[in-house]
N, C-alpha and C. Protein backbone atom coordinates (compact mmCIF):
# COMPACT_ATOMS: atom_id res chain seq x y z
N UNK A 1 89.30 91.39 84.51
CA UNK A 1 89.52 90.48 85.62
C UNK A 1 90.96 89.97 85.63
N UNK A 2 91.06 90.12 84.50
CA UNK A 2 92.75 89.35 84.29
C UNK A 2 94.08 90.16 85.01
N UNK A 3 93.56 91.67 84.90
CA UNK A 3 94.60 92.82 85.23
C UNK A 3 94.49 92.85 86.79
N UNK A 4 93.24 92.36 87.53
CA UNK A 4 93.37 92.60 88.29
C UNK A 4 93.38 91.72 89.27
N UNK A 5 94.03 90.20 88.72
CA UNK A 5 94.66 89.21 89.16
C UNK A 5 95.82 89.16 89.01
N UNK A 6 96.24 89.77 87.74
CA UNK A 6 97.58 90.17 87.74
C UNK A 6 98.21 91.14 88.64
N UNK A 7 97.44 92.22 88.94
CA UNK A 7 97.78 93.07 90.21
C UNK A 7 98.02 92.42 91.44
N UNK A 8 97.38 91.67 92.13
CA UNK A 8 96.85 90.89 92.76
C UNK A 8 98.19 90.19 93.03
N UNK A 9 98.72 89.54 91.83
CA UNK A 9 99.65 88.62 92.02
C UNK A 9 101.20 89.24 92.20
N UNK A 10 101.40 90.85 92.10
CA UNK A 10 102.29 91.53 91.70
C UNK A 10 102.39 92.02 93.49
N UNK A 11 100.76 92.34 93.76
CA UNK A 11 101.44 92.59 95.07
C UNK A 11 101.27 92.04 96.05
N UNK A 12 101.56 90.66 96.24
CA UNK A 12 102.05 89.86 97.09
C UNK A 12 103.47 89.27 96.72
N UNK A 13 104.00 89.53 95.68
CA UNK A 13 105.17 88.95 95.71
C UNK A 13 106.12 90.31 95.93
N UNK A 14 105.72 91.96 95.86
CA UNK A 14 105.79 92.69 96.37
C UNK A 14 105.86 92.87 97.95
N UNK A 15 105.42 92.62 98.49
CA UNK A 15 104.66 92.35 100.11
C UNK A 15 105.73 91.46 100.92
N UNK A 16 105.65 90.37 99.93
CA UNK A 16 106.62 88.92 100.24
C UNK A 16 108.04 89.44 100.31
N UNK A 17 108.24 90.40 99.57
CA UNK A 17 109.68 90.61 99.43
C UNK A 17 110.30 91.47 100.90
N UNK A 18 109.28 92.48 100.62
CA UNK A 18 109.60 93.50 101.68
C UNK A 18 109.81 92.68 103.17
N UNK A 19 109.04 91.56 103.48
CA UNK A 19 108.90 91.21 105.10
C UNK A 19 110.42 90.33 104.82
N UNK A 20 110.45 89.45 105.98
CA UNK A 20 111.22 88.59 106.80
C UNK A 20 111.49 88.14 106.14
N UNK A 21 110.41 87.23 105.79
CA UNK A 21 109.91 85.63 105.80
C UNK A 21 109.14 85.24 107.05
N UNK A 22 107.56 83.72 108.95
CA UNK A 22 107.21 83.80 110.46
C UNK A 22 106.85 82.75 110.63
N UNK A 23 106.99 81.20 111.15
CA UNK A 23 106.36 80.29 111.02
C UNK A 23 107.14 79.18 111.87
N UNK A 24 105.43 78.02 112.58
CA UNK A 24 105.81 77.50 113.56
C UNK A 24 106.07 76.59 113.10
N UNK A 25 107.30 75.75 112.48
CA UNK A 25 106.92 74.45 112.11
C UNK A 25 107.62 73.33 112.86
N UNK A 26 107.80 72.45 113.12
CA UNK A 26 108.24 71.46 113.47
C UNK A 26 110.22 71.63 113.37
N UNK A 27 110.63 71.07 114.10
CA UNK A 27 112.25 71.62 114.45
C UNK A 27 112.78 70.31 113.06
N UNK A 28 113.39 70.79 112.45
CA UNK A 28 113.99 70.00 111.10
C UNK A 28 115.30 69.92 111.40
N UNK A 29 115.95 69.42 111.10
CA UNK A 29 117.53 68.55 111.34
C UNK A 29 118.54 69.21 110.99
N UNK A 30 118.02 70.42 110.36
CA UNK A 30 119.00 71.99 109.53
C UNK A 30 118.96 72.83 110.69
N UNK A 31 119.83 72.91 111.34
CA UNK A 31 120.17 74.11 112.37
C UNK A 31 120.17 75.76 111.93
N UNK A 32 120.58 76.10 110.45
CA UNK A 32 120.08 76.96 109.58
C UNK A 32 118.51 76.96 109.74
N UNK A 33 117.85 76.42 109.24
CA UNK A 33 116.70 76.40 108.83
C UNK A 33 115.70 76.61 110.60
N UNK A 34 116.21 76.03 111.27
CA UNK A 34 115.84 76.46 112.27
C UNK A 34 115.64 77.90 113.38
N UNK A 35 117.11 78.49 112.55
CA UNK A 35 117.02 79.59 113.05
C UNK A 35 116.36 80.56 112.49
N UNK A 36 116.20 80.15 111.15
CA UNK A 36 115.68 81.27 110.26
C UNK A 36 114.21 80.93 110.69
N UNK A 37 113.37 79.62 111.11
CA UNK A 37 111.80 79.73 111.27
C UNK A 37 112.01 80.16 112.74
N UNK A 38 113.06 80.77 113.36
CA UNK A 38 113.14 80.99 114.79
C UNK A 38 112.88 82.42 114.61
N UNK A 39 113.44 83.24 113.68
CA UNK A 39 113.53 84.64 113.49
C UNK A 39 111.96 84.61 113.06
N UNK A 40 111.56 84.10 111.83
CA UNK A 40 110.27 84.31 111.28
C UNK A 40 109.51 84.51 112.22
N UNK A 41 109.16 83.58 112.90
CA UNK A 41 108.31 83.76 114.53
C UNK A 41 108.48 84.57 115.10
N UNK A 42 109.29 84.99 115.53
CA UNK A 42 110.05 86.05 116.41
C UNK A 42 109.40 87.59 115.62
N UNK A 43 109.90 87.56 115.10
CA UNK A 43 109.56 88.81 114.30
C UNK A 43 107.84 88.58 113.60
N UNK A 44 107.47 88.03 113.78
CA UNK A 44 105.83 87.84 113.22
C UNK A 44 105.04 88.04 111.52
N UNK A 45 106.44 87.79 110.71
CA UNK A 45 106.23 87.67 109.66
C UNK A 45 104.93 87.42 108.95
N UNK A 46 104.58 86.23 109.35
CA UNK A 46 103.54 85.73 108.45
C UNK A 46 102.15 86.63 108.95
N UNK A 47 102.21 86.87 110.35
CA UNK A 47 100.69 88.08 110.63
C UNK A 47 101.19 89.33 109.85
N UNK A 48 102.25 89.79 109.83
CA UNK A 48 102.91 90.97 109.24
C UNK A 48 102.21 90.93 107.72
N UNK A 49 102.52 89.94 107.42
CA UNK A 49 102.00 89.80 105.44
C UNK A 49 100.54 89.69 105.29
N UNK A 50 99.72 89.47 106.28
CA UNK A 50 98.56 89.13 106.12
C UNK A 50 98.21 90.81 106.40
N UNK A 51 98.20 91.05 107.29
CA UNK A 51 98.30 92.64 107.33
C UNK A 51 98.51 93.44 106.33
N UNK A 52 99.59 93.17 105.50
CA UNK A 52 100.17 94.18 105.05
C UNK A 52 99.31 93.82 103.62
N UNK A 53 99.13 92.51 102.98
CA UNK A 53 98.28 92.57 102.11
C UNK A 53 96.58 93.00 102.07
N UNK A 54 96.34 92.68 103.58
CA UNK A 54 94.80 93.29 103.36
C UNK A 54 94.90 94.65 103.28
N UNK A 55 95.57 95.57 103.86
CA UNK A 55 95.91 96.92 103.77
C UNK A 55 95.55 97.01 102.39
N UNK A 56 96.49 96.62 101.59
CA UNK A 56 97.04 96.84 100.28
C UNK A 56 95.59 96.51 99.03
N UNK A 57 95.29 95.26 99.48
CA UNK A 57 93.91 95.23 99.03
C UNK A 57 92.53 96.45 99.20
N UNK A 58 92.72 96.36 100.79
CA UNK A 58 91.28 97.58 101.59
C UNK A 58 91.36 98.46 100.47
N UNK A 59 93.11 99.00 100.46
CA UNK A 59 93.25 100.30 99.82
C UNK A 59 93.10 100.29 98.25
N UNK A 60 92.97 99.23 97.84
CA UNK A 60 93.23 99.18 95.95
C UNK A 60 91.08 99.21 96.00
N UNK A 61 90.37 99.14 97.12
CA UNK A 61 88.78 99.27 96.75
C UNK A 61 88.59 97.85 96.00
N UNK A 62 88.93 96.56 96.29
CA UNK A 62 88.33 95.05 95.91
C UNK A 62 86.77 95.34 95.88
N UNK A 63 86.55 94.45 94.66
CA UNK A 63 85.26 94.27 95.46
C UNK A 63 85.46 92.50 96.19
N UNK A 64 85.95 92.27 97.00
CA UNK A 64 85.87 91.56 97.80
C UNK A 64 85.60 91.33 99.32
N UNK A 65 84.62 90.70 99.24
CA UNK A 65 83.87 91.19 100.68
C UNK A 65 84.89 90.84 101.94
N UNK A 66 85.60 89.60 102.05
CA UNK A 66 86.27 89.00 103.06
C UNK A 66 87.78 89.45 102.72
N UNK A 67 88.24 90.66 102.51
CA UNK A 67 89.47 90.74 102.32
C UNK A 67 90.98 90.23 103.12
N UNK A 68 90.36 90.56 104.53
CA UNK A 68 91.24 90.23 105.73
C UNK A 68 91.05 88.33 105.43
N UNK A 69 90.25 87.72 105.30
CA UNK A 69 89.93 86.26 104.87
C UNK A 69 90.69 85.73 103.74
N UNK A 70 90.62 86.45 102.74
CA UNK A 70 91.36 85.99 101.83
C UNK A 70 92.93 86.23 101.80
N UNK A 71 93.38 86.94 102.40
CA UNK A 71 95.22 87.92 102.47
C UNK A 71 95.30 86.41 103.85
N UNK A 72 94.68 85.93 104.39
CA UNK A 72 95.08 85.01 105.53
C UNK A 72 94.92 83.71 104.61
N UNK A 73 94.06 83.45 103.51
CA UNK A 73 94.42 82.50 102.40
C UNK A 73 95.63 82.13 102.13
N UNK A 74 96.08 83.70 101.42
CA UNK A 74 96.76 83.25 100.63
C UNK A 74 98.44 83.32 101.00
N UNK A 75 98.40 83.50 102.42
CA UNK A 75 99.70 83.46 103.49
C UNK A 75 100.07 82.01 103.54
N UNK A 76 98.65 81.75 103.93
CA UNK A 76 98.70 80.39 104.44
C UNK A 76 98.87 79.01 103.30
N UNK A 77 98.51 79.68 101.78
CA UNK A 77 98.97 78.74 100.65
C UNK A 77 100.39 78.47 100.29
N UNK A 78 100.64 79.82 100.38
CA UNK A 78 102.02 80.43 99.88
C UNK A 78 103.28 79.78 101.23
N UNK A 79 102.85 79.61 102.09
CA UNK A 79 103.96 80.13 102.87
C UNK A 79 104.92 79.21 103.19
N UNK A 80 104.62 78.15 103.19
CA UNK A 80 105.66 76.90 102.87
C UNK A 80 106.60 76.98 102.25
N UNK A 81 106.33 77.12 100.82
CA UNK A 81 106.72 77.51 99.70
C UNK A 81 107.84 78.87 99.55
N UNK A 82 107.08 79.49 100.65
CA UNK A 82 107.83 80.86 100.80
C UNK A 82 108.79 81.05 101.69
N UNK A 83 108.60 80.29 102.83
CA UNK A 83 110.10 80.04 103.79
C UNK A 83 110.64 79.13 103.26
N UNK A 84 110.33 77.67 102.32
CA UNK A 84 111.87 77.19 101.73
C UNK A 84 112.39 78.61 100.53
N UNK A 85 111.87 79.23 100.09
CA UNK A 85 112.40 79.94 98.86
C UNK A 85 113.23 81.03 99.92
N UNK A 86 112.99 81.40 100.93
CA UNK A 86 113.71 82.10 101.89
C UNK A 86 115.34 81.76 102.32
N UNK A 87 115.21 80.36 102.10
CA UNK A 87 116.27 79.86 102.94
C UNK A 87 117.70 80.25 102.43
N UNK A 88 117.44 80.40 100.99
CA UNK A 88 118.99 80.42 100.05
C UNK A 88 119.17 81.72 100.10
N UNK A 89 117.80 82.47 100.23
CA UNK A 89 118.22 84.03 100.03
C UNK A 89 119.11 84.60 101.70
N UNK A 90 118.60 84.00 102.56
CA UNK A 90 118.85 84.18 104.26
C UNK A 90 120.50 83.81 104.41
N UNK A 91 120.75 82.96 103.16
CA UNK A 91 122.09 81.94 103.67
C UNK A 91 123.16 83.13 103.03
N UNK A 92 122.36 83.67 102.12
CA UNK A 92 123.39 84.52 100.86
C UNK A 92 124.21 85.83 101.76
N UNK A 93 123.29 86.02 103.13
CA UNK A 93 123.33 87.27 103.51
C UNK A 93 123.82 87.00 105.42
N UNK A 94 123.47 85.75 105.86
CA UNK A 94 123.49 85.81 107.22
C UNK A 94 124.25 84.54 107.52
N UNK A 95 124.90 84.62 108.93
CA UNK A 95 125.98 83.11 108.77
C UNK A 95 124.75 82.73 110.04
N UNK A 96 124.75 81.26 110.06
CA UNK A 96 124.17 80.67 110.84
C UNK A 96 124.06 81.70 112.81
N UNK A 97 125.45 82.39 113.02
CA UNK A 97 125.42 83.32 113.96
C UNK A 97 124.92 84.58 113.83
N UNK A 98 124.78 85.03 112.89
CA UNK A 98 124.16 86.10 112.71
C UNK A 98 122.87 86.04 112.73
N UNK A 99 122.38 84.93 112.50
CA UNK A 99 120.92 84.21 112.89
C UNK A 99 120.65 84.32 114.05
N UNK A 100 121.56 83.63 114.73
CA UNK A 100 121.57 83.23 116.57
C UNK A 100 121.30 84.92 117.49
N UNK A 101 122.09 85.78 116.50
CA UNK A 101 122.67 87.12 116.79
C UNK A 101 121.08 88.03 116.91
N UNK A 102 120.37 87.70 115.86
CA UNK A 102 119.62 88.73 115.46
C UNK A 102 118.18 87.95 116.52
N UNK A 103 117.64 86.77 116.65
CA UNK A 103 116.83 85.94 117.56
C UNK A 103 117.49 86.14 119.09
N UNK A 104 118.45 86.49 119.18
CA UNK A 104 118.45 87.26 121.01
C UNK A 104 118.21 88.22 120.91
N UNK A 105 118.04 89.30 120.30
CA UNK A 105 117.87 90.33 120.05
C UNK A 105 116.21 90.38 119.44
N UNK A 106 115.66 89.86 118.86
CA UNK A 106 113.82 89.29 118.71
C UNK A 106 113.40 89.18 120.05
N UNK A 107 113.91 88.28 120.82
CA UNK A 107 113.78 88.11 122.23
C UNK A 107 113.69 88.84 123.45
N UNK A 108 114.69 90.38 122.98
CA UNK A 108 114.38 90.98 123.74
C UNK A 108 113.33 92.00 124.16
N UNK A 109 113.04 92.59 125.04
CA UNK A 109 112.11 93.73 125.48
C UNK A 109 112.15 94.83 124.16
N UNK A 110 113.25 95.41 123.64
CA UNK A 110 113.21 96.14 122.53
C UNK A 110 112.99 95.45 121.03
N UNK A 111 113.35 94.16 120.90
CA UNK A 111 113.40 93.40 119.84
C UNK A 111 112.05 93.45 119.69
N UNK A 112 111.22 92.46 120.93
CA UNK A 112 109.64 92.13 120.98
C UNK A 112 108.83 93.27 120.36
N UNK A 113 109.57 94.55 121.06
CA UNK A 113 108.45 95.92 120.53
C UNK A 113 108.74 96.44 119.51
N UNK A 114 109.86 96.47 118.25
CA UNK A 114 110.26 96.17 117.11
C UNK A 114 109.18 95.46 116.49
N UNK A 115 108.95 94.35 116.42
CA UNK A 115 108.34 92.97 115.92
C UNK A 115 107.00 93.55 116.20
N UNK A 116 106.65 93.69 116.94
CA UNK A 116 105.11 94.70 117.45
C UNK A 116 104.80 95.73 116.94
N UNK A 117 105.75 96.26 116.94
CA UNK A 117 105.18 97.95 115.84
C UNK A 117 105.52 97.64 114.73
N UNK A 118 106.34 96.98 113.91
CA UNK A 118 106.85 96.75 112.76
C UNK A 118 105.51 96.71 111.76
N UNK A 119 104.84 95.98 112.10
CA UNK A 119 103.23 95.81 111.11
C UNK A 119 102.18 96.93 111.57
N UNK A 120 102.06 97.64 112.77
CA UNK A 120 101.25 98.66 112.45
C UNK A 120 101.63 100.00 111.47
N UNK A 121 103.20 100.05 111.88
CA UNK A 121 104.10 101.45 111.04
C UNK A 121 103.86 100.99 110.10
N UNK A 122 104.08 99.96 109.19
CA UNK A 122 103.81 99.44 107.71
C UNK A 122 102.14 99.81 107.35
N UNK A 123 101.40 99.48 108.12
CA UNK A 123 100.39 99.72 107.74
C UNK A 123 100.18 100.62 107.30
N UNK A 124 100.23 101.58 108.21
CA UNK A 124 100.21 103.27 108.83
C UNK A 124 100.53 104.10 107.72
N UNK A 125 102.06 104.01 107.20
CA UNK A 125 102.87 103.91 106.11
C UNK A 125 102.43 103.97 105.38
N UNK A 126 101.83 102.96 104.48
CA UNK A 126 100.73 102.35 103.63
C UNK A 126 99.84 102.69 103.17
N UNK A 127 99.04 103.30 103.69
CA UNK A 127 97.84 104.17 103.91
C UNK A 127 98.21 105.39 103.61
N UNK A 128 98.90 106.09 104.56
CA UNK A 128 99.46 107.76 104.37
C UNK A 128 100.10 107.67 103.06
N UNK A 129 100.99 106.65 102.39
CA UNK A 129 101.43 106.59 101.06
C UNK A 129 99.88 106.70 100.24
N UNK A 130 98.91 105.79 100.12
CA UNK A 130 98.36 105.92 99.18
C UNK A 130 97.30 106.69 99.14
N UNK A 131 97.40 107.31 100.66
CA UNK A 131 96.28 108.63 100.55
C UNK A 131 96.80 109.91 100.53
N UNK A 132 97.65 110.50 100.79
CA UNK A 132 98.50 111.48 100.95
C UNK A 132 99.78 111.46 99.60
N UNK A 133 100.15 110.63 99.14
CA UNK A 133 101.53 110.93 98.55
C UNK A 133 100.90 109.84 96.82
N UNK A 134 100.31 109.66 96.63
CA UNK A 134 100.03 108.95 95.25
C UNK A 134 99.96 110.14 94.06
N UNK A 135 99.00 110.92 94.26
CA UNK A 135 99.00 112.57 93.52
C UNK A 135 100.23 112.49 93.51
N UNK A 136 101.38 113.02 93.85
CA UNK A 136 102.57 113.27 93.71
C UNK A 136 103.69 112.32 93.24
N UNK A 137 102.97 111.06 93.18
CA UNK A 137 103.87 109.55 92.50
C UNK A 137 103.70 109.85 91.36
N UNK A 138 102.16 109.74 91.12
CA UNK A 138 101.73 109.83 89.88
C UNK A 138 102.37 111.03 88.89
N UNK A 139 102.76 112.30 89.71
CA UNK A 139 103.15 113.63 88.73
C UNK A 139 104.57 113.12 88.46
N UNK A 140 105.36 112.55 89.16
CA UNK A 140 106.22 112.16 88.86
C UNK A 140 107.06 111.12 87.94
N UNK A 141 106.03 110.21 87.78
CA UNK A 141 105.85 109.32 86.94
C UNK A 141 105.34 109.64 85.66
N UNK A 142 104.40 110.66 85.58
CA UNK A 142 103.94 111.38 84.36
C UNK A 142 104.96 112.26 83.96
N UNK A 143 105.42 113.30 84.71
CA UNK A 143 107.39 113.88 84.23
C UNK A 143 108.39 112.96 83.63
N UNK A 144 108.49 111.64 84.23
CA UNK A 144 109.90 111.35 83.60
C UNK A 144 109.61 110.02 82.57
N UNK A 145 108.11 110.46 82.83
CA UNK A 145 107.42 109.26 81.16
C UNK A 145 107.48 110.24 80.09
N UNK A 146 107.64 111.17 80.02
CA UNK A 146 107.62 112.80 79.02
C UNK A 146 109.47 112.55 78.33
């Protein structure tokens, strides 16, 4: 049970890494911080992770009956937590305009359908990885463990 809480915990901070950061919260007095929960939204982060972890679960065979229930748990525990831990990493890489830059561009007709397919291709992805291409992780991983 332990390994496979530990799994568990490996891939959501896995999951976490790969997305955005999506979330409605209240407009805060940081014009930074604003833009970055402007992008999150925009781009649909937080449905994106809930997605992308039940996938990840469906596919690991849980025995957990409410999987899609629980991956919306544990978005929703985490995620506070997870857009302030966002903020320093966002600042390291984007100037407050490049924020502004990338949310007109969320906004638009191509941005919107970006943000829209972005979590089914992941899924999609996801799946074809661990049904199609794992045999071949695995040989590979068994080669250069030799």
């Amino acid at each position: 049970m332990k390994k496979v809480i530990l799994s568990l915990t490996m891939v959501i901070a896995m999951l976490a890494s790969l997305t955005a950061c999506s979330g409605a919260k209240a407009q805060s007095n940081d014009p930074y911080r604003n833009e970055v929960e402007k992008m999150l939204e925009l781009t649909k982060t937080k449905e994106f992770m809930v997605t992308a972890i039940t996938t990840t679960y469906t596919n690991m065979r849980l025995p957990i009956d409410d999987i899609a229930g629980m991956s919306k748990a544990i978005v929703d525990g985490i995620w506070d937590d997870y857009v302030n831990e966002c903020i320093p990493i966002y600042q390291k890489h984007y100037t407050i305009d490049d924020l502004k830059g990338l949310n007109e561009f969320y906004s638009t007709p191509l941005g919107k359908k970006l943000a829209e397919s972005t979590s089914e291709i992941m899924t999609e992805t996801a799946t074809m990885t661990q049904t199609k291409l794992t045999p071949k992780i695995q040989e590979i991983i068994t080669d250069y463990m030799r």
